[in-house]
N, C-alpha and C. Protein backbone atom coordinates (compact mmCIF):
# COMPACT_ATOMS: atom_id res chain seq x y z
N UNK A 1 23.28 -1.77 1.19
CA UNK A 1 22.59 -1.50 2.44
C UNK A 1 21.57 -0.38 2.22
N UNK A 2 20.25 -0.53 2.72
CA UNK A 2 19.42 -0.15 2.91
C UNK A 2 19.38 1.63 3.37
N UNK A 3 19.30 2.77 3.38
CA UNK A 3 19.56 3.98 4.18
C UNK A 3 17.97 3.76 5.04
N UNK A 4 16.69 3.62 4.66
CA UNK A 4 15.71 4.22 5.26
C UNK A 4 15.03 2.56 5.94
N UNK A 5 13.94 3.02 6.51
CA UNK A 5 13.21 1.98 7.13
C UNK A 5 11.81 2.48 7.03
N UNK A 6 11.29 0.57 7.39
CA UNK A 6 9.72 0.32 6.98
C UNK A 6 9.33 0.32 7.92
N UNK A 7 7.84 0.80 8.84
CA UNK A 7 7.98 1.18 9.85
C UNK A 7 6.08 0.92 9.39
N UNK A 8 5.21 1.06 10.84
CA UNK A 8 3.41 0.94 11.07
C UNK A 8 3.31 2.79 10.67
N UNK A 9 2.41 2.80 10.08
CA UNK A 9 2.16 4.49 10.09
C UNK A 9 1.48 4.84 11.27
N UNK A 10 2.29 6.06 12.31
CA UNK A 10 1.07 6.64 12.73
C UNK A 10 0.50 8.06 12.43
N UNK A 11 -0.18 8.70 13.07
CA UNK A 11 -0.95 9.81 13.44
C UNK A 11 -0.06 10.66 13.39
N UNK A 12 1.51 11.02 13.55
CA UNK A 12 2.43 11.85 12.88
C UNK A 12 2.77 12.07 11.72
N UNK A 13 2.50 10.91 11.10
CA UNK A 13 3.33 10.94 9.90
C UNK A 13 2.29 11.26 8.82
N UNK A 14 1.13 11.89 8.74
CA UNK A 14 0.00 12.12 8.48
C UNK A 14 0.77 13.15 7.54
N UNK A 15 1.06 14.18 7.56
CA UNK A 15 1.44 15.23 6.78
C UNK A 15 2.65 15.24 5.74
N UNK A 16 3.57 14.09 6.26
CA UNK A 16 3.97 13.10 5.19
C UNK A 16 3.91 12.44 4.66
N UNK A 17 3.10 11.79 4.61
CA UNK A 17 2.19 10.65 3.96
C UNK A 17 1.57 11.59 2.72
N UNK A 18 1.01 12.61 3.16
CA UNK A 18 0.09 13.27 2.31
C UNK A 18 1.10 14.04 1.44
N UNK A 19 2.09 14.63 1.38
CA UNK A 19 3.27 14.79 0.92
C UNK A 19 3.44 14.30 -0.25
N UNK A 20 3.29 12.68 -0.24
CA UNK A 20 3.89 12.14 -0.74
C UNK A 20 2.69 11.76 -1.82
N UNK A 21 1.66 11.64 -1.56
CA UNK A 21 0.09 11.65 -1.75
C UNK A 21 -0.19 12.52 -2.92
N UNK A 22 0.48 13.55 -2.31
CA UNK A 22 0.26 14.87 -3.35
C UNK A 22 0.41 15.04 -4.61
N UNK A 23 2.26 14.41 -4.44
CA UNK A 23 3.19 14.28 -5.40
C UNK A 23 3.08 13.27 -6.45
N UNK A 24 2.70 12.35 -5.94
CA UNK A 24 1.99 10.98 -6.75
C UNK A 24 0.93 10.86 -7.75
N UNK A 25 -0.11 11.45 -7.47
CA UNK A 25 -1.03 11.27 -7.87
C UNK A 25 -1.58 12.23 -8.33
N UNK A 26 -2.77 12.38 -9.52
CA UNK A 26 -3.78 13.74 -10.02
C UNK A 26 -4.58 13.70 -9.26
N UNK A 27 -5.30 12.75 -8.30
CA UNK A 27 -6.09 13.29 -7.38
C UNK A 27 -6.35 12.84 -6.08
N UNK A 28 -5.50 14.00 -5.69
CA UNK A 28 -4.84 12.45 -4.73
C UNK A 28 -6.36 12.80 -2.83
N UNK A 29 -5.41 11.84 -2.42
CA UNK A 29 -6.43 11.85 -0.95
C UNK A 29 -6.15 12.98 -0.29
N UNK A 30 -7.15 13.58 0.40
CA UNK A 30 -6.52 14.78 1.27
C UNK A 30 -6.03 14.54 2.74
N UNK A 31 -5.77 15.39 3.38
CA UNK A 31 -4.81 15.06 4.68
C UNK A 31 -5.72 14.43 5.43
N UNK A 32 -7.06 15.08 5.68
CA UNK A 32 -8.33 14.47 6.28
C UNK A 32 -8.53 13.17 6.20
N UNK A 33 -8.44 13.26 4.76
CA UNK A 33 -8.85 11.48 4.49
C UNK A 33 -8.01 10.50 5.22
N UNK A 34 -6.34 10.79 5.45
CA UNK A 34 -5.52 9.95 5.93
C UNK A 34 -5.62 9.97 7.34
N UNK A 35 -6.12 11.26 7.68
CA UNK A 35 -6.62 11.29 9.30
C UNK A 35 -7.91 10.22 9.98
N UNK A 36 -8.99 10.16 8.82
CA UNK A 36 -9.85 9.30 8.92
C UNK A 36 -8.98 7.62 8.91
N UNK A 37 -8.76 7.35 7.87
CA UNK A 37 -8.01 6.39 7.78
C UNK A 37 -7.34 5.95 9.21
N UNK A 38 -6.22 6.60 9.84
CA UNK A 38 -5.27 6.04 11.05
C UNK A 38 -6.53 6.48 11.89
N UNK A 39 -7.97 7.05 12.42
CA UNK A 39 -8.65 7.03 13.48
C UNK A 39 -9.78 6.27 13.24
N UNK A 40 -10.41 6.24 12.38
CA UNK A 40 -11.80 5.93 12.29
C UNK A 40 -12.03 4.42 11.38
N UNK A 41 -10.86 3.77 10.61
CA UNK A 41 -11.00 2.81 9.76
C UNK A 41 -10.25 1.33 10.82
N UNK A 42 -11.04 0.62 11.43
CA UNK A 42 -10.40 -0.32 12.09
C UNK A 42 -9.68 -1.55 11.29
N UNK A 43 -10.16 -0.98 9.44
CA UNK A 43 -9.98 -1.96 8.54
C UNK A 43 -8.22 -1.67 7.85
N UNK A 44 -7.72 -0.23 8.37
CA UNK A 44 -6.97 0.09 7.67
C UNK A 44 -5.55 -0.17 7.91
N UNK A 45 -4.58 -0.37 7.39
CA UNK A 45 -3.05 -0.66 7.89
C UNK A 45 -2.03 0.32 6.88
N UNK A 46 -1.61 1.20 7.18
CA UNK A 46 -0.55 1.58 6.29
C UNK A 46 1.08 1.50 7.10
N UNK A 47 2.05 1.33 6.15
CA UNK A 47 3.37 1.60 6.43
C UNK A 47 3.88 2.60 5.44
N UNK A 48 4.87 3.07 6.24
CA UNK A 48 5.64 4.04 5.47
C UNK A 48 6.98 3.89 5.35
N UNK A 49 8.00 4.42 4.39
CA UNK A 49 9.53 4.30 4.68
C UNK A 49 9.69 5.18 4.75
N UNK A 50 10.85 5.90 5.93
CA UNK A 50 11.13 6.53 6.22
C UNK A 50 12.73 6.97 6.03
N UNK A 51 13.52 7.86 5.61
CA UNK A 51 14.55 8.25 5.56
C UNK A 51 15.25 9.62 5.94
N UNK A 52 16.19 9.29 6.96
CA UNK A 52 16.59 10.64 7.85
C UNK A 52 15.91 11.58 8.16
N UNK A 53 14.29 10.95 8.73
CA UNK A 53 13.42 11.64 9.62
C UNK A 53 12.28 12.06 8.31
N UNK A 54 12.78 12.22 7.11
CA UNK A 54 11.03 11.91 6.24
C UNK A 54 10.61 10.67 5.47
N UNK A 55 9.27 11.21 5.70
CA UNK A 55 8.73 10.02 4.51
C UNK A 55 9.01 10.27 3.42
N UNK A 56 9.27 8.83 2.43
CA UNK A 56 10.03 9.07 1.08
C UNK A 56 8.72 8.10 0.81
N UNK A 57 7.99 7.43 1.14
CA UNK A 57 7.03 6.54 0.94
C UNK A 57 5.92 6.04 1.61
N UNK A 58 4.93 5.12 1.03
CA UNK A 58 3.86 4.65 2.02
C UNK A 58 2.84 3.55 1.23
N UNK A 59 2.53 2.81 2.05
CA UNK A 59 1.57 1.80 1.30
C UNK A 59 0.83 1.28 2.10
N UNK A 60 -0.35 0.99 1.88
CA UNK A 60 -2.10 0.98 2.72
C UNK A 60 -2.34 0.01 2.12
N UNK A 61 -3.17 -0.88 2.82
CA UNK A 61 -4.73 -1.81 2.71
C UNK A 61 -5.84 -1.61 3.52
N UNK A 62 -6.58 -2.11 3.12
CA UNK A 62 -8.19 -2.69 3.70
C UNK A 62 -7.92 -3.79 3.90
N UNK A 63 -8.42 -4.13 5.08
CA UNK A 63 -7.82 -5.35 5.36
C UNK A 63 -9.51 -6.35 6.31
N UNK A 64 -9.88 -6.98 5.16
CA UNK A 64 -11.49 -7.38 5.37
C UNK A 64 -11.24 -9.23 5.61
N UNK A 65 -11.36 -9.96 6.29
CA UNK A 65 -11.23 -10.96 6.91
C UNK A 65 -9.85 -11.57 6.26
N UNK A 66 -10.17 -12.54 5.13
CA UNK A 66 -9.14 -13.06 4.41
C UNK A 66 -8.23 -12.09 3.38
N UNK A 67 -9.15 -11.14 3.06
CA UNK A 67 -8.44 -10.10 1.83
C UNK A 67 -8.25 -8.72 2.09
N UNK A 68 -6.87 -8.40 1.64
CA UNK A 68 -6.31 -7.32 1.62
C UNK A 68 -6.75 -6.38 0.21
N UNK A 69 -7.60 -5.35 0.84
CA UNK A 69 -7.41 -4.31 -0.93
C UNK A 69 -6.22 -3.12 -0.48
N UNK A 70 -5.26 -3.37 -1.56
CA UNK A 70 -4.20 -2.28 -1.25
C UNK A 70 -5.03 -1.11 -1.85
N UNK A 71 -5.02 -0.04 -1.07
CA UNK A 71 -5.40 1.24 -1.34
C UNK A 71 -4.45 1.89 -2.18
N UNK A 72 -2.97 2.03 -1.68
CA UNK A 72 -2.16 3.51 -2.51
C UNK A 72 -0.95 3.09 -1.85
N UNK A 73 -0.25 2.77 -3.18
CA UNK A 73 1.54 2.66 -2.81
C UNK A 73 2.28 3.92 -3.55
N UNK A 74 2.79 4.50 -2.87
CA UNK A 74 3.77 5.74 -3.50
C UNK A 74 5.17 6.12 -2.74
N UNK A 75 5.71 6.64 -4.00
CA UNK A 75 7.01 6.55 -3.27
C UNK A 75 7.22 8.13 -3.72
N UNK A 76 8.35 9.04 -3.52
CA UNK A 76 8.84 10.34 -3.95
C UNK A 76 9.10 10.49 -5.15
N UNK A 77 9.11 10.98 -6.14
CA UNK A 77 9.89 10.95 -7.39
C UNK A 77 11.18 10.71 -6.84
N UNK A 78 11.88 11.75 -6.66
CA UNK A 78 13.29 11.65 -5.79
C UNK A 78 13.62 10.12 -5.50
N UNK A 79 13.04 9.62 -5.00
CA UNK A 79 13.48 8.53 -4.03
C UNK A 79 13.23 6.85 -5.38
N UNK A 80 12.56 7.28 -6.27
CA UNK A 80 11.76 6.50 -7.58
C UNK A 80 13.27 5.35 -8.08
N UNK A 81 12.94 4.20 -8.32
CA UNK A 81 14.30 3.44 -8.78
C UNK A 81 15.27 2.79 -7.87
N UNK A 82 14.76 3.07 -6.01
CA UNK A 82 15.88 2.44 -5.16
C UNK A 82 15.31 1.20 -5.00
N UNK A 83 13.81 0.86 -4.99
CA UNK A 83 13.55 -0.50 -4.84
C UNK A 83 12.37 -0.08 -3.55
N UNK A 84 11.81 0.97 -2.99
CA UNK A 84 11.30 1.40 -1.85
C UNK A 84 9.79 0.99 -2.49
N UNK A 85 9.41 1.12 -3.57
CA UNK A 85 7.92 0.53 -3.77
C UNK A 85 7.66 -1.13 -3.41
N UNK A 86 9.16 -1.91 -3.95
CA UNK A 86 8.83 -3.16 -3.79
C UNK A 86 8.84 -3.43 -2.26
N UNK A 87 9.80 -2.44 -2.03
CA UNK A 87 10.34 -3.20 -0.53
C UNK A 87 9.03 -2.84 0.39
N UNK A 88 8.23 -1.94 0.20
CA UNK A 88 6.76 -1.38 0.81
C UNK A 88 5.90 -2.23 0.53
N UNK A 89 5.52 -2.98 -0.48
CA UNK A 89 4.87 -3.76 -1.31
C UNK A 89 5.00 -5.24 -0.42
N UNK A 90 6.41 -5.04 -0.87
CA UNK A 90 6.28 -6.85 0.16
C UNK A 90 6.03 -7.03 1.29
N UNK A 91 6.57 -5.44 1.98
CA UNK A 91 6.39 -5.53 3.69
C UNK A 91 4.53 -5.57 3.85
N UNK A 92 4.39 -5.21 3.45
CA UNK A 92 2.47 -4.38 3.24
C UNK A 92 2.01 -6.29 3.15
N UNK A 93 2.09 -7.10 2.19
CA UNK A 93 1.66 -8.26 1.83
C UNK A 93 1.90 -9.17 3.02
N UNK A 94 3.77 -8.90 3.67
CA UNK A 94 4.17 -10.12 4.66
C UNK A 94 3.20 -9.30 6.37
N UNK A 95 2.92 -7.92 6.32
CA UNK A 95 1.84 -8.02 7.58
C UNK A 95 0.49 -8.18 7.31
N UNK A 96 0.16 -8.13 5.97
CA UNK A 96 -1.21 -9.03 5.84
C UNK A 96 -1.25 -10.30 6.09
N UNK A 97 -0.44 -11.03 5.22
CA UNK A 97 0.10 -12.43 5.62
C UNK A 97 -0.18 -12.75 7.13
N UNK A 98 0.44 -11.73 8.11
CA UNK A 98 0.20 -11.60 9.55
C UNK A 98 -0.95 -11.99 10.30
N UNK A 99 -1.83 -10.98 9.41
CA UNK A 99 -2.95 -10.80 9.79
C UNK A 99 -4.40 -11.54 9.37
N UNK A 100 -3.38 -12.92 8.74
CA UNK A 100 -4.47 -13.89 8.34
C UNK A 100 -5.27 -13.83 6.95
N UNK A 101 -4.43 -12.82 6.08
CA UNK A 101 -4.59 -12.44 4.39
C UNK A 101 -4.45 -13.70 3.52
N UNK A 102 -5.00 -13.97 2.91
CA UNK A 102 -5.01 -15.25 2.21
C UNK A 102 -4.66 -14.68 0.27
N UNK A 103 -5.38 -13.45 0.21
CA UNK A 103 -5.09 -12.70 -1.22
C UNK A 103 -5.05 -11.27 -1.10
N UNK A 104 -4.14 -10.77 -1.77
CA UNK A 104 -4.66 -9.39 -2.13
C UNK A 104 -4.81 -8.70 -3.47
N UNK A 105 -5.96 -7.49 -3.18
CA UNK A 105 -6.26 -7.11 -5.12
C UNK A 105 -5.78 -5.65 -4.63
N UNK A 106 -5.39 -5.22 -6.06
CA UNK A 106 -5.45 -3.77 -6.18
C UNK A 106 -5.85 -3.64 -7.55
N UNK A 107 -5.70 -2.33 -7.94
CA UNK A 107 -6.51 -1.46 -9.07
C UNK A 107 -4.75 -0.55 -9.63
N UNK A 108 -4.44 -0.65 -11.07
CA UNK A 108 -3.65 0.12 -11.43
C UNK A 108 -3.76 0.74 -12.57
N UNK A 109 -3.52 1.65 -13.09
CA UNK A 109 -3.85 2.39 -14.07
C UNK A 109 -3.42 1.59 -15.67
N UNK A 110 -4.68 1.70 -16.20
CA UNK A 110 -4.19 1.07 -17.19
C UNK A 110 -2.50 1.64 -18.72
N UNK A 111 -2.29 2.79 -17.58
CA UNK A 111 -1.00 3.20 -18.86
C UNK A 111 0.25 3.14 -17.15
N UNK A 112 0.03 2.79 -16.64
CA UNK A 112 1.50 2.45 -15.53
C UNK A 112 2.37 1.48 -15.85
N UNK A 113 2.53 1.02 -16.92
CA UNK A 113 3.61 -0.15 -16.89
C UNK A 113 4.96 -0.13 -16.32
N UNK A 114 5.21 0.35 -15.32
CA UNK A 114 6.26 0.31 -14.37
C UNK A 114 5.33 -0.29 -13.00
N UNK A 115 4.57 0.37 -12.74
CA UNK A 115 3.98 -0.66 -11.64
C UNK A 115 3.12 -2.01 -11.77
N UNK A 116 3.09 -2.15 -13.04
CA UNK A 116 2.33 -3.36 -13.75
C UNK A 116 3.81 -4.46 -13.38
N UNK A 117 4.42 -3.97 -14.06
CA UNK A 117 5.72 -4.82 -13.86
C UNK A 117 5.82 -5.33 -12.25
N UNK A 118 5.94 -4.14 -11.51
CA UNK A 118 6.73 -4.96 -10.35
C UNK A 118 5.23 -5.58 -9.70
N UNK A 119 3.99 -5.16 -10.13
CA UNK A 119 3.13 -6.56 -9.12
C UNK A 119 3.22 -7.32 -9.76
N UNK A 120 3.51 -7.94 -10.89
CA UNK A 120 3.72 -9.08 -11.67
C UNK A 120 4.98 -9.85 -11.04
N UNK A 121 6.09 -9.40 -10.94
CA UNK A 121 7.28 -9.93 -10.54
C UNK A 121 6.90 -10.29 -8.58
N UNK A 122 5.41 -9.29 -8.69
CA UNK A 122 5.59 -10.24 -6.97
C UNK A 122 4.31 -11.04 -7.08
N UNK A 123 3.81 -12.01 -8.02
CA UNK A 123 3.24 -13.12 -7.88
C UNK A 123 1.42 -12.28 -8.17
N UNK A 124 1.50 -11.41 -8.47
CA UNK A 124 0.05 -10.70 -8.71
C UNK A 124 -0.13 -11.14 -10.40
N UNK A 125 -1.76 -11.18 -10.41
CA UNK A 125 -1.70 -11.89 -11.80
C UNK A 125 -3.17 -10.80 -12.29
N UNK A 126 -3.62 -10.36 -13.50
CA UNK A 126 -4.48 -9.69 -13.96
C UNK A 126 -5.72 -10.18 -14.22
N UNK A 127 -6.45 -10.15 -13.13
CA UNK A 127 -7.87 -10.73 -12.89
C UNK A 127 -9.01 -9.52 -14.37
N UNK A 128 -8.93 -8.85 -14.47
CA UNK A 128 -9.96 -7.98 -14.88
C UNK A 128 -9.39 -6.10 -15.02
N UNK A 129 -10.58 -5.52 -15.69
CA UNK A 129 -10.68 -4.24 -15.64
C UNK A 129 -11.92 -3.59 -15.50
N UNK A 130 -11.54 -2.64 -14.99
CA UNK A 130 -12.74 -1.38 -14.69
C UNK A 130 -12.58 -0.64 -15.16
N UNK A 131 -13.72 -0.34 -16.00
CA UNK A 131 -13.26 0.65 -17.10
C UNK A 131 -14.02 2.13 -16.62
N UNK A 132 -13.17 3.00 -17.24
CA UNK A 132 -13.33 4.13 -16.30
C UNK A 132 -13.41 4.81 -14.88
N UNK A 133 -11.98 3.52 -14.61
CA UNK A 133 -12.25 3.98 -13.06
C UNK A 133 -11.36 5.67 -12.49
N UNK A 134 -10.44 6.08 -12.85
CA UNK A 134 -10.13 7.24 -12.58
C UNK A 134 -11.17 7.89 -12.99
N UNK A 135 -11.27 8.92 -11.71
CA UNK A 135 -12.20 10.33 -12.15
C UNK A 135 -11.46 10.97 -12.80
N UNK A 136 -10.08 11.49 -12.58
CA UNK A 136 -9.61 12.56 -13.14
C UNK A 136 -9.40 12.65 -14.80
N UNK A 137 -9.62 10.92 -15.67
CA UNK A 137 -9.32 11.11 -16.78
C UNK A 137 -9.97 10.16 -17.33
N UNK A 138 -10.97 9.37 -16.78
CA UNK A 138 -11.67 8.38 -16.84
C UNK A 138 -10.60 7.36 -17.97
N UNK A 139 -9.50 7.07 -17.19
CA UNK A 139 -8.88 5.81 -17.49
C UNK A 139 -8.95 4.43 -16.85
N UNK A 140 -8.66 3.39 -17.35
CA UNK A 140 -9.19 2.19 -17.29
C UNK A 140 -8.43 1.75 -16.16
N UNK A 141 -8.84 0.95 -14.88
CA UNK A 141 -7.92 0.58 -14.21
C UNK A 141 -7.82 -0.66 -14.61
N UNK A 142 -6.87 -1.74 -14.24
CA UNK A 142 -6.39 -3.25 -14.19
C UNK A 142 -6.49 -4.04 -12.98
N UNK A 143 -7.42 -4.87 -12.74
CA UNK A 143 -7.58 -4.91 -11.53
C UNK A 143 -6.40 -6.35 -11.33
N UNK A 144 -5.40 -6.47 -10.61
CA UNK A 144 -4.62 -7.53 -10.17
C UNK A 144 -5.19 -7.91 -8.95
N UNK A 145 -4.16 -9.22 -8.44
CA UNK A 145 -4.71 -10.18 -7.62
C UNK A 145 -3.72 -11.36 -7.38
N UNK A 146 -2.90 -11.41 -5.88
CA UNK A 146 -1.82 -11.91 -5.45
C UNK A 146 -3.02 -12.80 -4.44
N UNK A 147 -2.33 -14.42 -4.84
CA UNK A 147 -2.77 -15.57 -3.78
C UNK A 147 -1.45 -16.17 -3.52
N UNK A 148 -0.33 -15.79 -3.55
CA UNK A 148 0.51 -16.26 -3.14
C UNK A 148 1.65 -15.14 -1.99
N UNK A 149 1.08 -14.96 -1.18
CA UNK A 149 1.15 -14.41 -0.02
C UNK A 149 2.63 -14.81 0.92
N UNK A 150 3.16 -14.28 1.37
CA UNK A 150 3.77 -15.10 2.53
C UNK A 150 3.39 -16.30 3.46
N UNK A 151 4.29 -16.48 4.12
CA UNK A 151 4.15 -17.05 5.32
C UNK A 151 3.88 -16.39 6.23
N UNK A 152 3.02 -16.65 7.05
CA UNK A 152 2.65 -15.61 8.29
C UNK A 152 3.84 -15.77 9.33
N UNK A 153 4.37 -14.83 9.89
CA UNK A 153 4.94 -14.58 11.12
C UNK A 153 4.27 -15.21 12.78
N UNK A 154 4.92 -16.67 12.94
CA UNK A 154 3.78 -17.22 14.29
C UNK A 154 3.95 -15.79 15.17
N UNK A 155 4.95 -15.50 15.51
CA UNK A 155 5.37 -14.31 16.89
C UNK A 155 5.03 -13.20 16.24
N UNK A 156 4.11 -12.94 15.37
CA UNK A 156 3.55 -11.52 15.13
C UNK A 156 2.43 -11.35 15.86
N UNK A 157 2.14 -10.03 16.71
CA UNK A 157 1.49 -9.50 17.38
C UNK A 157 1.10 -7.65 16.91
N UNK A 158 -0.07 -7.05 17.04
CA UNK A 158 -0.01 -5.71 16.81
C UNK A 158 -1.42 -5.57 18.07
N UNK A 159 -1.21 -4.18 18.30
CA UNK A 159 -2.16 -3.79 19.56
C UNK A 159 -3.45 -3.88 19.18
N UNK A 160 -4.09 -4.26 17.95
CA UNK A 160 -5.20 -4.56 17.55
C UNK A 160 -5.68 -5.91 17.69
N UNK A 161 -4.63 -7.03 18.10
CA UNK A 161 -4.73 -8.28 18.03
C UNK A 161 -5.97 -8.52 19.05
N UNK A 162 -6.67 -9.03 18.62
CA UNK A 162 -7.85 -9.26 19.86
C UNK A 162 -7.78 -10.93 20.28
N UNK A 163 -8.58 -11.14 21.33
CA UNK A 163 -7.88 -12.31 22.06
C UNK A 163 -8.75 -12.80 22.77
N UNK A 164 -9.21 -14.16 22.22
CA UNK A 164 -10.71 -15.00 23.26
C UNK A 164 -10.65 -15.93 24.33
């Protein structure tokens, strides 16, 4: 059994998110940026998992008609090995799915082979690279690419749903 839950990010959880942001990454987004993101990006969707009131995790897209670009999946060190990236990962894909996602790409570092692994094991396949895409060390990213998506949820609804 599960301890934490997957949950819509909001406008609170901003300073945990970034937390986690911090910890993750060499350069990572600043709090601002995630503030922009939940106000100003109508393109953006993140979830987070949450456990006994913190974030232990979080995972974002762009979310542009048919395609999802996942922005940034991270989890705690601490929390690293329970399964909270995949379980963020799939939830992140099944509300794109939602939202009428047909594929999604992301970008991973070309020396991560722990996260190479698990988008592989969820149906993501290695379209290409960009070479020199980190600033911080001008390492190569891998660009993947999932067309095998969920099933959309008919009874999914979110307050963004617009309606003709």
């Amino acid at each position: 059994m599960r301890e934490y839950i997957i949950r819509r990010m909001t406008l609170a959880d901003v300073d945990g998110v970034h937390a986690v942001e911090r910890s993750s990454f060499p350069k990572p987004w600043t709090r601002e940026d995630f503030v922009k993101e939940m106000t100003g990006n109508a393109c953006a969707r993140y979830l987070v998992a949450e456990e006994a009131g913190e974030i232990i995790g979080f995972a974002g897209a762009w979310i542009v008609l048919d395609e999802a670009h996942i922005t940034n999946i991270a989890v705690l060190k601490a929390h690293r090995g329970r399964g909270i990236g995949r379980a963020l990962t799939e939830a992140l894909l099944q509300y794109a799915a939602n939202l009428g996602v047909t594929y999604a790409l992301l970008e991973v570092r070309r020396s991560n082979e722990i996260a190479q692994r698990l988008y592989k094991s969820l149906g993501f396949e290695y379209v290409g690279t960009r070479k020199k895409y980190y600033v911080d060390n001008g390492e190569d990213a891998f660009l993947f690419c999932c067309q095998s998506l969920p099933e959309a949820d008919p009874d999914f609804e979110e307050a963004e749903t617009v309606r003709e």
